[in-house]
Structure formats: structure tokens, C-alpha cells
PDB file of N, CA and C in Angstrom:
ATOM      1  N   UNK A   1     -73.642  78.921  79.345  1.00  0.00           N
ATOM      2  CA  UNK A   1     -72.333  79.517  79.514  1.00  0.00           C
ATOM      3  C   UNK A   1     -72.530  80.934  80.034  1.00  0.00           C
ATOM      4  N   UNK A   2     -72.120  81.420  81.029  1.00  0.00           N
ATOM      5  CA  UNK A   2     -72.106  82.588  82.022  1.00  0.00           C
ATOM      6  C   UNK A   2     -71.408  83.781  81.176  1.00  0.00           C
ATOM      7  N   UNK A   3     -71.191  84.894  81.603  1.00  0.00           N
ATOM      8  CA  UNK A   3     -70.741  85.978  81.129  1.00  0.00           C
ATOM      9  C   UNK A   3     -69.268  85.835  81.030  1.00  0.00           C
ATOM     10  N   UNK A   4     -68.704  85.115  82.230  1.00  0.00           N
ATOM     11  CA  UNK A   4     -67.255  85.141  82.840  1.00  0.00           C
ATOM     12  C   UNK A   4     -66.510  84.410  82.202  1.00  0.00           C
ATOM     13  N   UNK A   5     -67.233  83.257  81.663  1.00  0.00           N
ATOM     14  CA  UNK A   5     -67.071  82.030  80.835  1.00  0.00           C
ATOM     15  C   UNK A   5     -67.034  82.624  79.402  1.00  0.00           C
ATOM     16  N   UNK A   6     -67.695  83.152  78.875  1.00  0.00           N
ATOM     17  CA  UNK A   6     -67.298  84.038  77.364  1.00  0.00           C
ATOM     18  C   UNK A   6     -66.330  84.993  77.668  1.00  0.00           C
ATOM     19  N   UNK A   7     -66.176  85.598  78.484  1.00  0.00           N
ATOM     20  CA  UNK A   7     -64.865  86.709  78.568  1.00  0.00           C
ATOM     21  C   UNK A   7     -63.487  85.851  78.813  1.00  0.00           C
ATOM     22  N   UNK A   8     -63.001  85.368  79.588  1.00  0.00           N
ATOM     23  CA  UNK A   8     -61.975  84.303  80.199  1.00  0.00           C
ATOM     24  C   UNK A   8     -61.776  83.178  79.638  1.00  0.00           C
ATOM     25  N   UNK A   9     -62.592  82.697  79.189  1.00  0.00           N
ATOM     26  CA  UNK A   9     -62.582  80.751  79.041  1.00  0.00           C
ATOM     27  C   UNK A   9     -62.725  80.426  79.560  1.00  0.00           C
ATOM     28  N   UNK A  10     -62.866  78.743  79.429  1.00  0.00           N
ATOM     29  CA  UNK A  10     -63.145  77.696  80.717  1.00  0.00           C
ATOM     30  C   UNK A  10     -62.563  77.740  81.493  1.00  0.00           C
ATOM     31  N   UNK A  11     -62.877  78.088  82.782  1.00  0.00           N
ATOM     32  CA  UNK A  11     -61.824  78.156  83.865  1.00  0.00           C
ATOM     33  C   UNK A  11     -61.284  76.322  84.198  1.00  0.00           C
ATOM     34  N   UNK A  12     -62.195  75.531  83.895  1.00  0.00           N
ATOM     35  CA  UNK A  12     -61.720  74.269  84.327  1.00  0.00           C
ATOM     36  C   UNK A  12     -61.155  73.686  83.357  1.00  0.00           C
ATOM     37  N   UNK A  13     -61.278  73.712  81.803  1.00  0.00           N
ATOM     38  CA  UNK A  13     -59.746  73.723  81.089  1.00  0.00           C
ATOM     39  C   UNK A  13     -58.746  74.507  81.296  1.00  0.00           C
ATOM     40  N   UNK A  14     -58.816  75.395  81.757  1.00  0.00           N
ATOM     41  CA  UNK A  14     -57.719  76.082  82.189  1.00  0.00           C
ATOM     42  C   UNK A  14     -57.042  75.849  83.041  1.00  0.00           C
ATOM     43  N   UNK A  15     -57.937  75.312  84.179  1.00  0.00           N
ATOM     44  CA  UNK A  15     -57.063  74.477  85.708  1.00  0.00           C
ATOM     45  C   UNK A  15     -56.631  73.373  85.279  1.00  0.00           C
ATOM     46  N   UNK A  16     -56.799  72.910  84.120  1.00  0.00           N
ATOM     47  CA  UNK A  16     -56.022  71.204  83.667  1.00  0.00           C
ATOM     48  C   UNK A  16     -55.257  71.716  83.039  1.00  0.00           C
ATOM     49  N   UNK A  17     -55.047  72.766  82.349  1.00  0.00           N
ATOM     50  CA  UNK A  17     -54.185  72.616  81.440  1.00  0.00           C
ATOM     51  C   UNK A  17     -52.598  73.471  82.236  1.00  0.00           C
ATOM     52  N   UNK A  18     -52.812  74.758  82.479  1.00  0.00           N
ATOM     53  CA  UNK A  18     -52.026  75.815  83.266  1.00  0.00           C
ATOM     54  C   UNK A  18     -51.299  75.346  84.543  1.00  0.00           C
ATOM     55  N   UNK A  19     -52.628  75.133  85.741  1.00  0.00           N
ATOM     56  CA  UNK A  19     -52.663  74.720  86.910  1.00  0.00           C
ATOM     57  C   UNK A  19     -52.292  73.439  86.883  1.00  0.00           C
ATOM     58  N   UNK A  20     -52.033  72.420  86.066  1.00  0.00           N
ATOM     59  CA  UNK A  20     -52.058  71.255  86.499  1.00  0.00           C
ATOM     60  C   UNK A  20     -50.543  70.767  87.714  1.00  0.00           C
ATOM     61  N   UNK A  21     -50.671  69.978  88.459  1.00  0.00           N
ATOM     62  CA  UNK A  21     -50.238  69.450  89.195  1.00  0.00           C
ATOM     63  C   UNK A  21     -50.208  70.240  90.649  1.00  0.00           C
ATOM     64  N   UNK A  22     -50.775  71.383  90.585  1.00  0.00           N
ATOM     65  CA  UNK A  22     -50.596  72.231  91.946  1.00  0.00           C
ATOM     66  C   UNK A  22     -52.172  72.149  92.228  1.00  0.00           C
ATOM     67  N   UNK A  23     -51.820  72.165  93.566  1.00  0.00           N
ATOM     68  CA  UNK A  23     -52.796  72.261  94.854  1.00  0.00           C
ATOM     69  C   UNK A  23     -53.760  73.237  94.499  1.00  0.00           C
ATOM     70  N   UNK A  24     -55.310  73.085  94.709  1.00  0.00           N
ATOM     71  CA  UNK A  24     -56.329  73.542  94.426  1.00  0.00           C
ATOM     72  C   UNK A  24     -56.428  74.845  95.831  1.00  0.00           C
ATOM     73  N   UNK A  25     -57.120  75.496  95.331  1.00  0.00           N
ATOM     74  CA  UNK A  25     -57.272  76.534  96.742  1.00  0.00           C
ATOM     75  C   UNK A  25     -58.581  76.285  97.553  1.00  0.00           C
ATOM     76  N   UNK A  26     -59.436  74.605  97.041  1.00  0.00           N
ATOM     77  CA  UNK A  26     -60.136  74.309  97.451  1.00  0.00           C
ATOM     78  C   UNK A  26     -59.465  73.021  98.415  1.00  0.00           C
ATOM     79  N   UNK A  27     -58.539  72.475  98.058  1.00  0.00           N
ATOM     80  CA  UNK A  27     -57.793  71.959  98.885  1.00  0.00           C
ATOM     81  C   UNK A  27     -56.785  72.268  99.948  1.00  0.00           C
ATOM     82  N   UNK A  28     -56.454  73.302  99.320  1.00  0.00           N
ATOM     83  CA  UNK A  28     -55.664  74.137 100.736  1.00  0.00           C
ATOM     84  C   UNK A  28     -56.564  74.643 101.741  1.00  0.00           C
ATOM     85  N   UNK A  29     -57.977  75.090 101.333  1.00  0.00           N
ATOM     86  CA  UNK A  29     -58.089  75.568 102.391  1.00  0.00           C
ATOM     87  C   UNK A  29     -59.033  74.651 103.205  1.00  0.00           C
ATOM     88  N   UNK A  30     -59.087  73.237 102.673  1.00  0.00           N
ATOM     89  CA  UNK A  30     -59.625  72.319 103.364  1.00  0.00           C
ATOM     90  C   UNK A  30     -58.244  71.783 104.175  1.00  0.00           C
ATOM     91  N   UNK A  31     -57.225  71.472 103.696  1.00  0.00           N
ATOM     92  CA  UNK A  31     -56.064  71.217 104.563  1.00  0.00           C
ATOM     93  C   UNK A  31     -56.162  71.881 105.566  1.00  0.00           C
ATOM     94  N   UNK A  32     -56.113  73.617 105.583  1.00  0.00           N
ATOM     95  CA  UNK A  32     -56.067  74.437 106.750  1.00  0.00           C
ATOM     96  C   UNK A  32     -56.715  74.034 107.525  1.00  0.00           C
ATOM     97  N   UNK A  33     -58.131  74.007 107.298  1.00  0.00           N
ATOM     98  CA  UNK A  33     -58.874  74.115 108.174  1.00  0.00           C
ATOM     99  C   UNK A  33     -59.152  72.679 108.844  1.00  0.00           C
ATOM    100  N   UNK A  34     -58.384  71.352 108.655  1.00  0.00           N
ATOM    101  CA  UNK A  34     -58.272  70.387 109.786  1.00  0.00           C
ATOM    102  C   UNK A  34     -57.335  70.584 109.723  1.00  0.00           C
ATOM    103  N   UNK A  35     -55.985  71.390 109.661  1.00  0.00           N
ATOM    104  CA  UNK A  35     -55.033  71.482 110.823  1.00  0.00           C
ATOM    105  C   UNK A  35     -55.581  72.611 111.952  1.00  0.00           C
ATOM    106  N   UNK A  36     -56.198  73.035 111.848  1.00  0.00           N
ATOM    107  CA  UNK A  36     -56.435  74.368 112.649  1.00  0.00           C
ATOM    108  C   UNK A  36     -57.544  73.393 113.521  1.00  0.00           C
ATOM    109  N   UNK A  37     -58.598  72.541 112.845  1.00  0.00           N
ATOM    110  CA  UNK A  37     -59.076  71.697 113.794  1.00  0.00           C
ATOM    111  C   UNK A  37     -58.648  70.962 115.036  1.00  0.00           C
ATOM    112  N   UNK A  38     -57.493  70.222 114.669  1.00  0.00           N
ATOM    113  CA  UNK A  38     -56.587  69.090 115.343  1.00  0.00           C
ATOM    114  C   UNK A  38     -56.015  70.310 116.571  1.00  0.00           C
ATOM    115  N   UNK A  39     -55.631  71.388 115.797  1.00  0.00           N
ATOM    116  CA  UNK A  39     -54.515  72.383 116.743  1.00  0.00           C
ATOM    117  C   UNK A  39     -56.134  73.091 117.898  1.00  0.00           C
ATOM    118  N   UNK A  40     -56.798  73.253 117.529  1.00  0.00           N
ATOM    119  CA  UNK A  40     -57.899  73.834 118.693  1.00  0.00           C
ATOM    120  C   UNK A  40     -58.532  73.256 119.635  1.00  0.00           C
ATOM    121  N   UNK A  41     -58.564  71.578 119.248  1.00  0.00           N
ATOM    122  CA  UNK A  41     -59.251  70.351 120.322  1.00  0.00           C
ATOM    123  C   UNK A  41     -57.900  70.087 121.350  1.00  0.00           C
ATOM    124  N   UNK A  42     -56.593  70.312 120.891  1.00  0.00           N
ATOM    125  CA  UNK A  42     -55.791  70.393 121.934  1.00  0.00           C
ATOM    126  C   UNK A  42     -55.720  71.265 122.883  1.00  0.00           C
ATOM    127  N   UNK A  43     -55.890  72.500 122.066  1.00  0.00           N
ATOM    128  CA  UNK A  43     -55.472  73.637 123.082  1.00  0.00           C
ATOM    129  C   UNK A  43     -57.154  73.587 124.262  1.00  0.00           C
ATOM    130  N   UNK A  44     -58.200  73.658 123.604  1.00  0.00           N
ATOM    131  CA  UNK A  44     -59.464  73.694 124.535  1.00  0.00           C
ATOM    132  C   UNK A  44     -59.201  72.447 125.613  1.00  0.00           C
ATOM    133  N   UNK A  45     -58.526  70.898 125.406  1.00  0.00           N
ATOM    134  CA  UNK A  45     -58.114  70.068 126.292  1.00  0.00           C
ATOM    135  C   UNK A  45     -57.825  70.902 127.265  1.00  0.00           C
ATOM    136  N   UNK A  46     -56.274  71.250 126.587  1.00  0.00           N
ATOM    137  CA  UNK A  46     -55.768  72.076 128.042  1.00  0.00           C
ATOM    138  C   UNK A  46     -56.403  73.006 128.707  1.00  0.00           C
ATOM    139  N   UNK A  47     -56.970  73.721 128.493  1.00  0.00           N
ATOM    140  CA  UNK A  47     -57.659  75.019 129.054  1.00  0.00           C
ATOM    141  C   UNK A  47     -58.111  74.197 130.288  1.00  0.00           C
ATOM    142  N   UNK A  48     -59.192  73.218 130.152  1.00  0.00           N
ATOM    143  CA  UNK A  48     -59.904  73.042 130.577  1.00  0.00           C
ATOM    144  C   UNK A  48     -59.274  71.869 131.678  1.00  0.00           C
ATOM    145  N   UNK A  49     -58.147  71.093 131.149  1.00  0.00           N
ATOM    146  CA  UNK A  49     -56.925  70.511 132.039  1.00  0.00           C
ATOM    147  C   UNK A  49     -56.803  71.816 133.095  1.00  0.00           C
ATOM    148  N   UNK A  50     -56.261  72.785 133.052  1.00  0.00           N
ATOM    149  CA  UNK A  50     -55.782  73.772 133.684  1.00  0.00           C
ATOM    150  C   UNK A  50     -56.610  74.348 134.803  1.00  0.00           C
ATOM    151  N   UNK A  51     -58.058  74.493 134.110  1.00  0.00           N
ATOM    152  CA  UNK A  51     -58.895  75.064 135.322  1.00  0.00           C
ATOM    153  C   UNK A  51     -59.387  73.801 135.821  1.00  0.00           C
ATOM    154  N   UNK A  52     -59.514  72.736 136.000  1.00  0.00           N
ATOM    155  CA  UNK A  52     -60.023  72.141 136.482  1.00  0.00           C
ATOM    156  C   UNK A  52     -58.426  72.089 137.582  1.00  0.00           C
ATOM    157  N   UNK A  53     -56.905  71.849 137.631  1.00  0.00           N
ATOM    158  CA  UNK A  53     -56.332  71.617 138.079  1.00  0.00           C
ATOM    159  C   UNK A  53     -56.148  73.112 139.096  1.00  0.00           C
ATOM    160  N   UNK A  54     -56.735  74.378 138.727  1.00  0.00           N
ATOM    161  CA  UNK A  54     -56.320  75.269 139.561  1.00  0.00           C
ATOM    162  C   UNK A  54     -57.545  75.506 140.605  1.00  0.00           C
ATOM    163  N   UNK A  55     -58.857  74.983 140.105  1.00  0.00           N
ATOM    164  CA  UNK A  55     -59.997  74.455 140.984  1.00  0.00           C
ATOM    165  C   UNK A  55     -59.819  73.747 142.335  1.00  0.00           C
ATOM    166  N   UNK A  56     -59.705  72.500 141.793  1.00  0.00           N
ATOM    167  CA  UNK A  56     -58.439  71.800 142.404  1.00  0.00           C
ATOM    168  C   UNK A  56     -57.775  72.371 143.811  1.00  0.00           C
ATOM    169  N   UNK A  57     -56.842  72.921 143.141  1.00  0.00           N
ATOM    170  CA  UNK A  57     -55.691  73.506 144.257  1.00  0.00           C
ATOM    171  C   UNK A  57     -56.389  74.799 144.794  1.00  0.00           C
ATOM    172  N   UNK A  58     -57.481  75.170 144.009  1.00  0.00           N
ATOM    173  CA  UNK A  58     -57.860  76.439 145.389  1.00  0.00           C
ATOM    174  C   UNK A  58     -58.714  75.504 146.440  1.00  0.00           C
ATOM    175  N   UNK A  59     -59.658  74.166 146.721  1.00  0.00           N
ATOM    176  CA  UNK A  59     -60.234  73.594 147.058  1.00  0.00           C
ATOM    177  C   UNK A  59     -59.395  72.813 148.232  1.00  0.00           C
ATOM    178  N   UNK A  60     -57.973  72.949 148.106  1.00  0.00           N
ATOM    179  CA  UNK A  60     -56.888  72.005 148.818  1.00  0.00           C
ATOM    180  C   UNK A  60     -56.857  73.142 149.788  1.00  0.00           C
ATOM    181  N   UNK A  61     -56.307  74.348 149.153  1.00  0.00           N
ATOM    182  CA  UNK A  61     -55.947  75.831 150.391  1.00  0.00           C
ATOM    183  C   UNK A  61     -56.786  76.056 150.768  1.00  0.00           C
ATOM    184  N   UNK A  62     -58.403  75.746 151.040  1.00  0.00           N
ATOM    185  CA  UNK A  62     -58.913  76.242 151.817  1.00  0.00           C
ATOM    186  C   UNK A  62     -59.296  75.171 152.745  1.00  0.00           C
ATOM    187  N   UNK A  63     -58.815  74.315 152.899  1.00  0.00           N
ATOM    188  CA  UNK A  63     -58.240  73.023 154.111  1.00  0.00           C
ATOM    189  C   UNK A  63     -59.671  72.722 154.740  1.00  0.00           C
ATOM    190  N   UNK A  64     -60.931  72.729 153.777  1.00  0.00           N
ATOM    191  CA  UNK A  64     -61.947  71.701 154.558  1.00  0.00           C
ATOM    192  C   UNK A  64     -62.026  70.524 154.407  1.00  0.00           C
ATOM    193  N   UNK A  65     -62.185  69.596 155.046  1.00  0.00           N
ATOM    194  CA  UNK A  65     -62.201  68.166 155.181  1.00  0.00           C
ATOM    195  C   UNK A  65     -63.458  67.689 154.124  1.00  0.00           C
ATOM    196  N   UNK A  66     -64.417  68.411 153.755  1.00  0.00           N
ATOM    197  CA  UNK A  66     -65.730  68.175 153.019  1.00  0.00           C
ATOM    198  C   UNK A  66     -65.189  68.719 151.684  1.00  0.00           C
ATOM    199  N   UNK A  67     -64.938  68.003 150.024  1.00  0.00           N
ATOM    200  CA  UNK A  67     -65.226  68.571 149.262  1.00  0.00           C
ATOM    201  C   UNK A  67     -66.329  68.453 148.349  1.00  0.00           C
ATOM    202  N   UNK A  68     -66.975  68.714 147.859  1.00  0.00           N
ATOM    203  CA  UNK A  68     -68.438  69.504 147.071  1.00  0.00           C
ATOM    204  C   UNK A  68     -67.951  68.284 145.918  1.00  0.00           C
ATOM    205  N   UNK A  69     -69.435  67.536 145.234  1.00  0.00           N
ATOM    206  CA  UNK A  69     -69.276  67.236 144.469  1.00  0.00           C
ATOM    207  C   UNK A  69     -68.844  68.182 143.076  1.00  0.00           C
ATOM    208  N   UNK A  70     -67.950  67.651 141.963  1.00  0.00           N
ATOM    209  CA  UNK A  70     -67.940  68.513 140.941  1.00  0.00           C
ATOM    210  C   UNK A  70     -68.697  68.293 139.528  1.00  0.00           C
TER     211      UNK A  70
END
């Protein structure tokens, strides 16, 4: 038994007993962090949608008949 644990009490009887039915802050911040996952593989999609599409269109305006593999 730790120092923190004789001063406080069990913190994990305490999370059953006090805390019970609410969300852990080990679960929230696992929630966060695959929404923030899901939300960053979209946005890097696009980025990369985008430059490849403005690649693209600078490759059209400069009107050579030859384009470069990519």
C-alpha cells in the first residue's frame, strides 16, 4: 500500500462507490482520441485529394501533349 493509498483511501473503492456509473477519464480520453482519429484520416484524404487535383490542373494549363508519369 503506497503513501497516497494511506492518506486518501482506495482510490478504486472509491471509483465504485462515489464515481459509479460515470465515464472513466480513461475512457474519455480513449473516446477522444478515435474521434480525433476518424476526423484526421479524412481531412489528410482531402489534402491530398486537393493537391493531387491542383497538380492536375496546373499540368492541363501548360497545354503539352506529353504528360510525365505520376
Amino acid at each position: 500500500m503506497g503513501f497516497l493509498d494511506r492518506l486518501l483511501g482506495n482510490d478504486h473503492e472509491r471509483a465504485k462507490t462515489r464515481y459509479a456509473g460515470r465515464e472513466s477519464a480513461t475512457e474519455s480520453a480513449a473516446r477522444a482520441r478515435s474521434a480525433s482519429h476518424r476526423r484526421s484520416g479524412a481531412t489528410r484524404a482531402d489534402r491530398k485529394g486537393q493537391a493531387w487535383d491542383a497538380k492536375d490542373r496546373a499540368q492541363d494549363k501548360r497545354g503539352t501533349w506529353y504528360r510525365a508519369a505520376r
